[in-house]
Structure formats: C-alpha cells, structure tokens
PDB file of N, CA and C in Angstrom:
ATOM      1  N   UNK A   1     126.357 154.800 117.598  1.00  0.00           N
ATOM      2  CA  UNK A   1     125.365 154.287 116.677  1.00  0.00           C
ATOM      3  C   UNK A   1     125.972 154.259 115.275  1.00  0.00           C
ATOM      4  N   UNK A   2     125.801 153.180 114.631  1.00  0.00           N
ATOM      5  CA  UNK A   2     126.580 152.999 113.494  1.00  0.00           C
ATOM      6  C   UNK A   2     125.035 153.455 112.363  1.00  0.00           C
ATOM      7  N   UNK A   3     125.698 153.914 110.897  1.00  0.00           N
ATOM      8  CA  UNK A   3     124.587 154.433 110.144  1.00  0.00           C
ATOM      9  C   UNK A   3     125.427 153.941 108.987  1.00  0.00           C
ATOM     10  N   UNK A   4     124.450 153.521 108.094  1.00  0.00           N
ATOM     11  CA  UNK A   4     125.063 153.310 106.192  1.00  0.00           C
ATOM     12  C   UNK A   4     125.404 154.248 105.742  1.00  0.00           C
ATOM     13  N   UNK A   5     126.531 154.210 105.076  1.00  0.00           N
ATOM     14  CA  UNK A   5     126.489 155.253 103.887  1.00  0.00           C
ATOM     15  C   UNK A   5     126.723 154.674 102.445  1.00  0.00           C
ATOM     16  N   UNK A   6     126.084 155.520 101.763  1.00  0.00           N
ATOM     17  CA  UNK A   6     126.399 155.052 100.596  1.00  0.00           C
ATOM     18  C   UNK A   6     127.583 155.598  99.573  1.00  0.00           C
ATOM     19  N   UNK A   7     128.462 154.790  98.858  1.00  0.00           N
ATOM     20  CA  UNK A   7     129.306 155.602  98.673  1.00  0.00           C
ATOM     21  C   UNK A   7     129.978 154.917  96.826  1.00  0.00           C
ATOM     22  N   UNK A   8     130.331 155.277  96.283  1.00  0.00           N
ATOM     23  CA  UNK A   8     130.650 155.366  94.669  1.00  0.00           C
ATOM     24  C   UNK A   8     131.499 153.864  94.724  1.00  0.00           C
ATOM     25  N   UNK A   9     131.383 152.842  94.282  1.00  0.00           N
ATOM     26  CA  UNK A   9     132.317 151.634  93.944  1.00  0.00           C
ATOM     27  C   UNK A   9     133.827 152.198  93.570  1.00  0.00           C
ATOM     28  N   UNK A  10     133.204 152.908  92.131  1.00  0.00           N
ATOM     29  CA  UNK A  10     134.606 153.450  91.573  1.00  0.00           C
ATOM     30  C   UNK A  10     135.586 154.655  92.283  1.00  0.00           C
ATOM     31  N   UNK A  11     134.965 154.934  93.468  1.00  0.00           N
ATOM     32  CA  UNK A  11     135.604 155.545  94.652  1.00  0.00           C
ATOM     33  C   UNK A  11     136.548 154.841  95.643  1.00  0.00           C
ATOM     34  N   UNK A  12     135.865 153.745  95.987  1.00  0.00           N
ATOM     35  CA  UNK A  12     136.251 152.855  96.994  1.00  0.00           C
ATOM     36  C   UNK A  12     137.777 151.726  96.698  1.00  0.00           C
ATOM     37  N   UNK A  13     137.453 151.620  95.138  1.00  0.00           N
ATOM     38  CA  UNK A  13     138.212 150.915  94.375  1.00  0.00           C
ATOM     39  C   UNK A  13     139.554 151.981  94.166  1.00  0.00           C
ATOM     40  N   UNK A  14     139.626 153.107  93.646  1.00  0.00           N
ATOM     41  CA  UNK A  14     140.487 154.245  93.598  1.00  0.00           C
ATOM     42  C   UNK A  14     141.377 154.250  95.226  1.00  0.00           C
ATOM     43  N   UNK A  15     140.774 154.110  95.924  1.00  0.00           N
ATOM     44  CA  UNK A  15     141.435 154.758  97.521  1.00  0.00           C
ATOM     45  C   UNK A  15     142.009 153.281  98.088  1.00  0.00           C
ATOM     46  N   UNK A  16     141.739 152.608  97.333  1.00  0.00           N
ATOM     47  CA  UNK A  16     142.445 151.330  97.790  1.00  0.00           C
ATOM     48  C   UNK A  16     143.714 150.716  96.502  1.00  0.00           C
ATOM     49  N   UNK A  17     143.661 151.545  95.179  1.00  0.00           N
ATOM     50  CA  UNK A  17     144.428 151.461  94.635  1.00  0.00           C
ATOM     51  C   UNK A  17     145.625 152.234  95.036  1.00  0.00           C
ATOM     52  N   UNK A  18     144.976 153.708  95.290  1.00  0.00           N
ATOM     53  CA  UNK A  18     146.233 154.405  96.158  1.00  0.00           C
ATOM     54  C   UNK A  18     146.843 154.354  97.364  1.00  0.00           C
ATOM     55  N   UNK A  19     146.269 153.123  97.604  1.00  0.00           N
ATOM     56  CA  UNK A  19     146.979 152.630  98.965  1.00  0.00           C
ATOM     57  C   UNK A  19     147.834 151.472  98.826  1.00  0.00           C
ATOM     58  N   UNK A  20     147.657 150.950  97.795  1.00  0.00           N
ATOM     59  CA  UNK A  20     148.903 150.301  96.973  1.00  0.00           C
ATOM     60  C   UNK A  20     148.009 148.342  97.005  1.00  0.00           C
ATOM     61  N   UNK A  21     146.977 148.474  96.989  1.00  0.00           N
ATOM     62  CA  UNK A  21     146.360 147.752  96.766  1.00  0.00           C
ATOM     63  C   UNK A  21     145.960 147.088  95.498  1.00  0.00           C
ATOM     64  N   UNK A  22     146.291 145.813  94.888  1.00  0.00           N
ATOM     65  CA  UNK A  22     146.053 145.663  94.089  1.00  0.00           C
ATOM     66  C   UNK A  22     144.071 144.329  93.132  1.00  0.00           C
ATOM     67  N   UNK A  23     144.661 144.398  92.192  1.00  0.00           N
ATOM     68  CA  UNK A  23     142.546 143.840  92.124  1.00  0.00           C
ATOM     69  C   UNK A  23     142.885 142.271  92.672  1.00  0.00           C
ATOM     70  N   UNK A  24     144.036 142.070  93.039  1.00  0.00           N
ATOM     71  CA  UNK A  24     144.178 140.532  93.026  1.00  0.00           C
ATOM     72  C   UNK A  24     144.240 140.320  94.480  1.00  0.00           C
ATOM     73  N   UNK A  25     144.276 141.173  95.453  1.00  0.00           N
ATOM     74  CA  UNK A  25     144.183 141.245  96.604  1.00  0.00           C
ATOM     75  C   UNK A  25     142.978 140.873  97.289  1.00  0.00           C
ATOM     76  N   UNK A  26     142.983 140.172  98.396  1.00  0.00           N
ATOM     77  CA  UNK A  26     141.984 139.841  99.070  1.00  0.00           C
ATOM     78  C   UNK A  26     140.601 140.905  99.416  1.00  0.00           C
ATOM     79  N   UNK A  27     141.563 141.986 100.112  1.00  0.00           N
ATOM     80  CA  UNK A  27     140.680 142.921 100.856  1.00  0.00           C
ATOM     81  C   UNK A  27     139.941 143.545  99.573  1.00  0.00           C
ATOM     82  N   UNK A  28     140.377 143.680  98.170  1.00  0.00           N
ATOM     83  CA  UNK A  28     139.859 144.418  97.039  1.00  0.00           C
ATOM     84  C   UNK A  28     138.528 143.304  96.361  1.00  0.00           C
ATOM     85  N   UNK A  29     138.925 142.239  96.749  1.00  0.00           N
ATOM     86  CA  UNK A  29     137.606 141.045  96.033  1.00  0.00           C
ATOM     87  C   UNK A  29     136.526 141.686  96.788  1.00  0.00           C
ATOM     88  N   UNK A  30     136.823 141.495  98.426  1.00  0.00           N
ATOM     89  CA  UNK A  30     136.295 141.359  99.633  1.00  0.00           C
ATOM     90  C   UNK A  30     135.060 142.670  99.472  1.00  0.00           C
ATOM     91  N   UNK A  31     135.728 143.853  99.146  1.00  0.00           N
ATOM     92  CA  UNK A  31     135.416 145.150  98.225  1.00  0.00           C
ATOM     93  C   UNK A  31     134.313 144.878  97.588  1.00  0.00           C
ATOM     94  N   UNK A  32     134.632 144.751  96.170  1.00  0.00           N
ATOM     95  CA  UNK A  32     133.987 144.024  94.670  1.00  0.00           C
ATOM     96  C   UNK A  32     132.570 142.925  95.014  1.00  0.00           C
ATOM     97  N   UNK A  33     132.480 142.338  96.063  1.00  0.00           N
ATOM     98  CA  UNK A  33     132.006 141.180  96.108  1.00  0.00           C
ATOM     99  C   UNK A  33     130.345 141.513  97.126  1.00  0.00           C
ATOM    100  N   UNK A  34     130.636 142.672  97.943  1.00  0.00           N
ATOM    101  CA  UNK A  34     129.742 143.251  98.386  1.00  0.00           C
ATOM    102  C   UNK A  34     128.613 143.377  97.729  1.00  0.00           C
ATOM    103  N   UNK A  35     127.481 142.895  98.206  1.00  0.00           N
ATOM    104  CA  UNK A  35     125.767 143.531  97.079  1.00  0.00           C
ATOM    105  C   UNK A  35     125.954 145.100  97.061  1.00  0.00           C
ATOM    106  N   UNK A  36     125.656 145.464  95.838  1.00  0.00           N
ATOM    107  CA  UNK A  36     125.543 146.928  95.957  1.00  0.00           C
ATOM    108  C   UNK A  36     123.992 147.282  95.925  1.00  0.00           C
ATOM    109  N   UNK A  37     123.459 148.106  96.447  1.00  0.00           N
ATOM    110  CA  UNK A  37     122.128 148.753  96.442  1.00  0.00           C
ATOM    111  C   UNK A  37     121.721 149.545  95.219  1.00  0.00           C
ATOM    112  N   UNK A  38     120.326 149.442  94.738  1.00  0.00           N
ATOM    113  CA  UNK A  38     120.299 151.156  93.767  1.00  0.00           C
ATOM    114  C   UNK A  38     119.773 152.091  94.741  1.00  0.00           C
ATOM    115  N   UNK A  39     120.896 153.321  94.432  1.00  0.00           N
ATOM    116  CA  UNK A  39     120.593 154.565  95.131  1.00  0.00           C
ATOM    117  C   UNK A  39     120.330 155.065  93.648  1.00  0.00           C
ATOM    118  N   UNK A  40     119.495 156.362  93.786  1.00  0.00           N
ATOM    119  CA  UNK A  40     119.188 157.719  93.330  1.00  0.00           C
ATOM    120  C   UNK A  40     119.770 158.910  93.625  1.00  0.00           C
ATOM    121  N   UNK A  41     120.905 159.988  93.324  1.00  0.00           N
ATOM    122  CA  UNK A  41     120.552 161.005  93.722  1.00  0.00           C
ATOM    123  C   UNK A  41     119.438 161.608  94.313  1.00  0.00           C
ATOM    124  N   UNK A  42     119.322 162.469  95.169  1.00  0.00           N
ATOM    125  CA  UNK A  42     118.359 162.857  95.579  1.00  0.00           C
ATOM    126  C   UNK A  42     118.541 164.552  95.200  1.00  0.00           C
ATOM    127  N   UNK A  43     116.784 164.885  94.614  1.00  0.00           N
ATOM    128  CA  UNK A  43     117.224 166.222  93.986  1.00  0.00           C
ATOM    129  C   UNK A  43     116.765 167.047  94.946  1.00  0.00           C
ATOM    130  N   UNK A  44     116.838 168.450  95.462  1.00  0.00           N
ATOM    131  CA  UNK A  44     116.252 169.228  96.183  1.00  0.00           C
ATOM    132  C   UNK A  44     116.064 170.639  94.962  1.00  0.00           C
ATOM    133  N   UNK A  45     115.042 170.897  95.854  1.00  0.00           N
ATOM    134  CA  UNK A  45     113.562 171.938  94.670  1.00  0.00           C
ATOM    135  C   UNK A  45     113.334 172.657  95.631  1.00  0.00           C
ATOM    136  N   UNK A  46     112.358 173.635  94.901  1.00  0.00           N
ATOM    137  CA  UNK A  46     111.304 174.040  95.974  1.00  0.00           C
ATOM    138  C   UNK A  46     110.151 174.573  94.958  1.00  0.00           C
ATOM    139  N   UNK A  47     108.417 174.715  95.167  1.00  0.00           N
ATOM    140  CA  UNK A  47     107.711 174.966  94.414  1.00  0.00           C
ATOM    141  C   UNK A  47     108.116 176.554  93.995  1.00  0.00           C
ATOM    142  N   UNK A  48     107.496 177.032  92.817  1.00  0.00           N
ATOM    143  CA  UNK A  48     108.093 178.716  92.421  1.00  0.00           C
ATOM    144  C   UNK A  48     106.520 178.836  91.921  1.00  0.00           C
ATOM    145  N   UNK A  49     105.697 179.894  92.856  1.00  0.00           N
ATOM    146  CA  UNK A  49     104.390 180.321  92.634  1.00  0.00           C
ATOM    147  C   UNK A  49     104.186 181.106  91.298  1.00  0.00           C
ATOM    148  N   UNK A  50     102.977 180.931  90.908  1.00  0.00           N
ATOM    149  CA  UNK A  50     102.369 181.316  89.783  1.00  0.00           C
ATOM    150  C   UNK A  50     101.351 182.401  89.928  1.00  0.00           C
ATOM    151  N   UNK A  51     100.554 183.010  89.024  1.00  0.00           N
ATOM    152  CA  UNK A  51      99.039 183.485  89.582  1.00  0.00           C
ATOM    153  C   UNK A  51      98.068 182.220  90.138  1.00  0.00           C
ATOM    154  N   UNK A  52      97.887 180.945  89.521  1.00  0.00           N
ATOM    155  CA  UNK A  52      97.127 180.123  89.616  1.00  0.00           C
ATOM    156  C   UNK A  52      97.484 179.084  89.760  1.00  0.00           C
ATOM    157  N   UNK A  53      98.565 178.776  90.602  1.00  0.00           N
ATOM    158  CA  UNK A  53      99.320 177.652  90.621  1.00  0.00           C
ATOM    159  C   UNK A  53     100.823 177.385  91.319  1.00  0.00           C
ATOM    160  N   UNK A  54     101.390 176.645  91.101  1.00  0.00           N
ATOM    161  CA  UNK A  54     102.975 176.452  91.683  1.00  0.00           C
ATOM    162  C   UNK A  54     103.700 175.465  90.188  1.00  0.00           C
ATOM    163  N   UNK A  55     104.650 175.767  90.150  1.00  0.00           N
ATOM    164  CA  UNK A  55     105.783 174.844  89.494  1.00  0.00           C
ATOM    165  C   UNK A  55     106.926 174.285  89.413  1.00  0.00           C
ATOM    166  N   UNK A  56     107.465 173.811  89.558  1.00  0.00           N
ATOM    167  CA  UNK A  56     108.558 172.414  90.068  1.00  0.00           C
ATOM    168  C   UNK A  56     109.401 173.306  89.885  1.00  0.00           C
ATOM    169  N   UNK A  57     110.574 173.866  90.925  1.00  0.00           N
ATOM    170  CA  UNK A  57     111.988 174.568  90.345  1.00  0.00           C
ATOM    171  C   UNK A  57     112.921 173.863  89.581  1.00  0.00           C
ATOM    172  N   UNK A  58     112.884 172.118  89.685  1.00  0.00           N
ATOM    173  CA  UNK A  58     113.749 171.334  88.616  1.00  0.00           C
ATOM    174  C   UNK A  58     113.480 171.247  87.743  1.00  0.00           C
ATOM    175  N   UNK A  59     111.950 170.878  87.322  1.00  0.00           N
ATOM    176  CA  UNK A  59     111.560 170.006  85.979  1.00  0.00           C
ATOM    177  C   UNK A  59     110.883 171.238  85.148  1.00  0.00           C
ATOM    178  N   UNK A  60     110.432 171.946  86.109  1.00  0.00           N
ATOM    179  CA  UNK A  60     109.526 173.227  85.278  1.00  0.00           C
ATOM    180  C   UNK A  60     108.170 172.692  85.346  1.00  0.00           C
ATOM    181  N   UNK A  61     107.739 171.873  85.339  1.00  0.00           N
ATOM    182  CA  UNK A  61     106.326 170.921  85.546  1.00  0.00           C
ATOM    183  C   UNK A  61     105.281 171.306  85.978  1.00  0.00           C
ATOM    184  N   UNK A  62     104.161 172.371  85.568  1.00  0.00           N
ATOM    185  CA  UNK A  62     103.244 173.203  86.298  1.00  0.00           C
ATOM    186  C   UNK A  62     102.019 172.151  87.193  1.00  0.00           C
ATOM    187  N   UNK A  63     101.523 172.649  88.175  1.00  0.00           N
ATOM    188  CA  UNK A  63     100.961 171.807  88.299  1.00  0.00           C
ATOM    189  C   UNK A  63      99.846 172.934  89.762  1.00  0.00           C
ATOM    190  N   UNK A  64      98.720 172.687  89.592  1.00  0.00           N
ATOM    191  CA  UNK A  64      97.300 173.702  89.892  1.00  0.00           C
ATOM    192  C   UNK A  64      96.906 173.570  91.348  1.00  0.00           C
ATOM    193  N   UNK A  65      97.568 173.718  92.484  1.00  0.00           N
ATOM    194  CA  UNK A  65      97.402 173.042  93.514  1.00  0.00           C
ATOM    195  C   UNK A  65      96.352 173.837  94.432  1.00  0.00           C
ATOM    196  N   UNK A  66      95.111 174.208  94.139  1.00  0.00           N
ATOM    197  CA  UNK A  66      94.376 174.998  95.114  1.00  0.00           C
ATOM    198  C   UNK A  66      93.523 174.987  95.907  1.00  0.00           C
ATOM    199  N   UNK A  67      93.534 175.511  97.032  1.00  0.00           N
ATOM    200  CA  UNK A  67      92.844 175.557  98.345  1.00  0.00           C
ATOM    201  C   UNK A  67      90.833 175.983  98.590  1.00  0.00           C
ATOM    202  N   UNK A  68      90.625 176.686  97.039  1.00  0.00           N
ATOM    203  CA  UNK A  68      89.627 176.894  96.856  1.00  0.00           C
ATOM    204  C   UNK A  68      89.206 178.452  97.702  1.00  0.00           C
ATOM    205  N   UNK A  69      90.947 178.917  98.004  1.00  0.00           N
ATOM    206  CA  UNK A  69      90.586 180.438  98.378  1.00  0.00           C
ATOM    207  C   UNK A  69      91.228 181.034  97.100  1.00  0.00           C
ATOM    208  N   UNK A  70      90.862 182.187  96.533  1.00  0.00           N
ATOM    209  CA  UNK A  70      90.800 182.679  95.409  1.00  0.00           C
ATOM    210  C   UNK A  70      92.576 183.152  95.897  1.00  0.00           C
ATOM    211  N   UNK A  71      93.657 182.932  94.585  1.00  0.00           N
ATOM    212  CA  UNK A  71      94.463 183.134  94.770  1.00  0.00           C
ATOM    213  C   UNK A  71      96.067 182.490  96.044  1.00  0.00           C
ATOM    214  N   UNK A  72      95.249 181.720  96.583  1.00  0.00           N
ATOM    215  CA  UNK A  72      95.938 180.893  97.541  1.00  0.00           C
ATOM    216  C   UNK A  72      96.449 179.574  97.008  1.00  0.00           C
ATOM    217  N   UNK A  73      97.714 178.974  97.087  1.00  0.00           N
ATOM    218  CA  UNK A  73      97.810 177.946  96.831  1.00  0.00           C
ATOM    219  C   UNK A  73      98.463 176.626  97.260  1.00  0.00           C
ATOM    220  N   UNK A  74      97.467 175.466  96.991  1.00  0.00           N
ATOM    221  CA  UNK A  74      97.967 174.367  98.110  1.00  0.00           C
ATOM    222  C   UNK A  74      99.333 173.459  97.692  1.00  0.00           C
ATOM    223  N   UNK A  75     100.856 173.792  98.871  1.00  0.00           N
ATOM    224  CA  UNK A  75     101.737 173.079  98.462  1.00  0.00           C
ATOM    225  C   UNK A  75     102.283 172.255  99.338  1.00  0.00           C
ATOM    226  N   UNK A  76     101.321 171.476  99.954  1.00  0.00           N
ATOM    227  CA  UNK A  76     101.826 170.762 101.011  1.00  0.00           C
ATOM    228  C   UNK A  76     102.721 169.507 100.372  1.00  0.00           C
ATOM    229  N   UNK A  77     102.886 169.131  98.626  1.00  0.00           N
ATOM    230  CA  UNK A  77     103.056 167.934  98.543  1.00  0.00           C
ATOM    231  C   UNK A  77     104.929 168.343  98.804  1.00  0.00           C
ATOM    232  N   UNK A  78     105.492 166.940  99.634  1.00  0.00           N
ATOM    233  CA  UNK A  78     106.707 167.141  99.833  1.00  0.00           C
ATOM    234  C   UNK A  78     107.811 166.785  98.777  1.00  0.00           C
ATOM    235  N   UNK A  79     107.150 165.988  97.726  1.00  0.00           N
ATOM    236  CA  UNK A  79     107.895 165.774  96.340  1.00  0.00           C
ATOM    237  C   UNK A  79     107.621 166.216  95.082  1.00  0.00           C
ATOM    238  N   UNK A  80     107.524 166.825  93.824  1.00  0.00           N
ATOM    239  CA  UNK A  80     107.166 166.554  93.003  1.00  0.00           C
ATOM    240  C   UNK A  80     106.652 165.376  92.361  1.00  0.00           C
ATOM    241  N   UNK A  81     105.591 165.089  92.054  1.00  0.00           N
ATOM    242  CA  UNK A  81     104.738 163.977  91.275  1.00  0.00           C
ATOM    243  C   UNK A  81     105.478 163.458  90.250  1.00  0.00           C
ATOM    244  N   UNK A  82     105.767 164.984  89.466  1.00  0.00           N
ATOM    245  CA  UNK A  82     106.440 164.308  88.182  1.00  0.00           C
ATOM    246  C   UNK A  82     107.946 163.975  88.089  1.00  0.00           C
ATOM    247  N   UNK A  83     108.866 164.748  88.772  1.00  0.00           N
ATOM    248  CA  UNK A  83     110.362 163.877  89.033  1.00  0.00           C
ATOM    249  C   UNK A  83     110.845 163.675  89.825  1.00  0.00           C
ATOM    250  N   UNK A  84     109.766 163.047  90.890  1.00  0.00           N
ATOM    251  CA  UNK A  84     110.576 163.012  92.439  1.00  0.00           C
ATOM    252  C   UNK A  84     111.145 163.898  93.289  1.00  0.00           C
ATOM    253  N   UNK A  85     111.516 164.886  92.294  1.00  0.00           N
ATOM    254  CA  UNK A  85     112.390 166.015  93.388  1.00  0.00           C
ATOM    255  C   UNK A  85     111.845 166.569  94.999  1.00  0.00           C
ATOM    256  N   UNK A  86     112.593 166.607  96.006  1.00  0.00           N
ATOM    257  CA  UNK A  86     111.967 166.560  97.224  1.00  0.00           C
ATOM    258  C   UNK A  86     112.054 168.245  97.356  1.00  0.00           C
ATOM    259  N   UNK A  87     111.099 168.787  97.921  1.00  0.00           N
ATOM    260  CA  UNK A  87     110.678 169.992  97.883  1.00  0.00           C
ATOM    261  C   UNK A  87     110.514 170.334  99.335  1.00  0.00           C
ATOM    262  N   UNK A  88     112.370 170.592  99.578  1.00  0.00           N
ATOM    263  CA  UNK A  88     112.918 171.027 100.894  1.00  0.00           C
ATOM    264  C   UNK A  88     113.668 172.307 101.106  1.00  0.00           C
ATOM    265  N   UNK A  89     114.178 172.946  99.676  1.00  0.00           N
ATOM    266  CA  UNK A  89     115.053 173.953  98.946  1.00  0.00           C
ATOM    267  C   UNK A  89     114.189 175.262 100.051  1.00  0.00           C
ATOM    268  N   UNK A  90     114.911 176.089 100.203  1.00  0.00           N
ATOM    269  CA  UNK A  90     114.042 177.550 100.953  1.00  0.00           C
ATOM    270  C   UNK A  90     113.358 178.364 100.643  1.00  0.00           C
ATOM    271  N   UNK A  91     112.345 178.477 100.992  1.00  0.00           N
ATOM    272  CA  UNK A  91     110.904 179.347 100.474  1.00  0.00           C
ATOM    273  C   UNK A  91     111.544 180.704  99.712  1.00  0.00           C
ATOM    274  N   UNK A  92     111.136 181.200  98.794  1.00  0.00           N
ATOM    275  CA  UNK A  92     111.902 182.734  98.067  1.00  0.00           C
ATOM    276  C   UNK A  92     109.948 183.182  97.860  1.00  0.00           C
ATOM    277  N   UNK A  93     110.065 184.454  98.043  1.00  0.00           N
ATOM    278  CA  UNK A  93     108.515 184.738  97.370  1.00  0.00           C
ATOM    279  C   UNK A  93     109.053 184.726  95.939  1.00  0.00           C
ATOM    280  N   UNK A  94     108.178 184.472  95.404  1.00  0.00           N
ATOM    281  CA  UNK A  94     108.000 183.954  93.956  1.00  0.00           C
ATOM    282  C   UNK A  94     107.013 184.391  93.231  1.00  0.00           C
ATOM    283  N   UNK A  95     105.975 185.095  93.998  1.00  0.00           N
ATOM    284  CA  UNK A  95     104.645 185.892  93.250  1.00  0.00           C
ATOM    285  C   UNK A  95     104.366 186.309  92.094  1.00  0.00           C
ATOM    286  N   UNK A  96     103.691 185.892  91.284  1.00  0.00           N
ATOM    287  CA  UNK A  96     103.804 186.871  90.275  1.00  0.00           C
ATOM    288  C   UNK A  96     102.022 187.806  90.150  1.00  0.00           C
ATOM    289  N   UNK A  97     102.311 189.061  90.338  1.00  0.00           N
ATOM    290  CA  UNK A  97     101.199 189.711  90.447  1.00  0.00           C
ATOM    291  C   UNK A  97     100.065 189.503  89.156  1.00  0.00           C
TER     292      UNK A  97
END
C-alpha cells in the first residue's frame, strides 16, 4: 500500500544536489514543477487541570470545560479551539488542590 508523505522542497532539492544533480537537469525541473500542498505542523498538547477548569499545555489558553459535577472536568475536545493543537500528549495528574 503506497501512502503520501510530505516532505521539505528545500530537502528534496539538497539530496539531489548531493547526488550531483544539477537545477538544469530534467529530473530536478521534474522535482520543482510538482503542486506542492499547504501542510501545518502538527502540534501535540495535552489539557493541564485547574481547580475549575483545564488549559492548553501550548498556548496557555484557559478554557472552563464542565460536566456540572462539582469539581469534575469536561475534556473530551480532541484539539484546542484556540491553536489547533491536537490533544494526544499523555495524561500527567495536573491537580491543583
């Protein structure tokens, strides 16, 4: 099964220079000439609990997520709202009494 990857132009261009490839070369247009996609980094987080809440481990971004049990709190969302970050990073207790 074949899968995409995505991978740096100015990478691709480098490993074909050191292969003695030059920009006037076919296979290097052939390179160059490809659509490129926009990718994003992708950030990984994880929420860091509060007394009354959770907050983004990247952005710092508080945000009140509750279940309506006193002290419990709801973090099912799998991204941050505010910078995308995907919130896959490994649970740490984080409590603060």
């Amino acid at each position: 099964m074949e899968h995409d990857k995505l991978v740096r132009l100015s990478d691709v261009t480098a490993a074909l220079n050191s292969e003695g490839y030059t920009k006037n070369m076919r296979v290097h247009k052939k390179v160059l000439s490809i659509p490129a996609v926009d990718a994003v980094e992708v950030r990984h987080a994880r929420w860091l609990r509060l007394k009354d809440g959770v907050f983004c481990g990247w952005c710092t971004f508080g945000w009140k997520f509750m279940t309506g049990v006193p002290g419990e709190v709801e973090t099912d969302y799998r991204y941050c709202p505010h910078c995308g970050s995907r919130m896959d990073r490994e649970e740490e207790n984080n409590a603060v009494d």
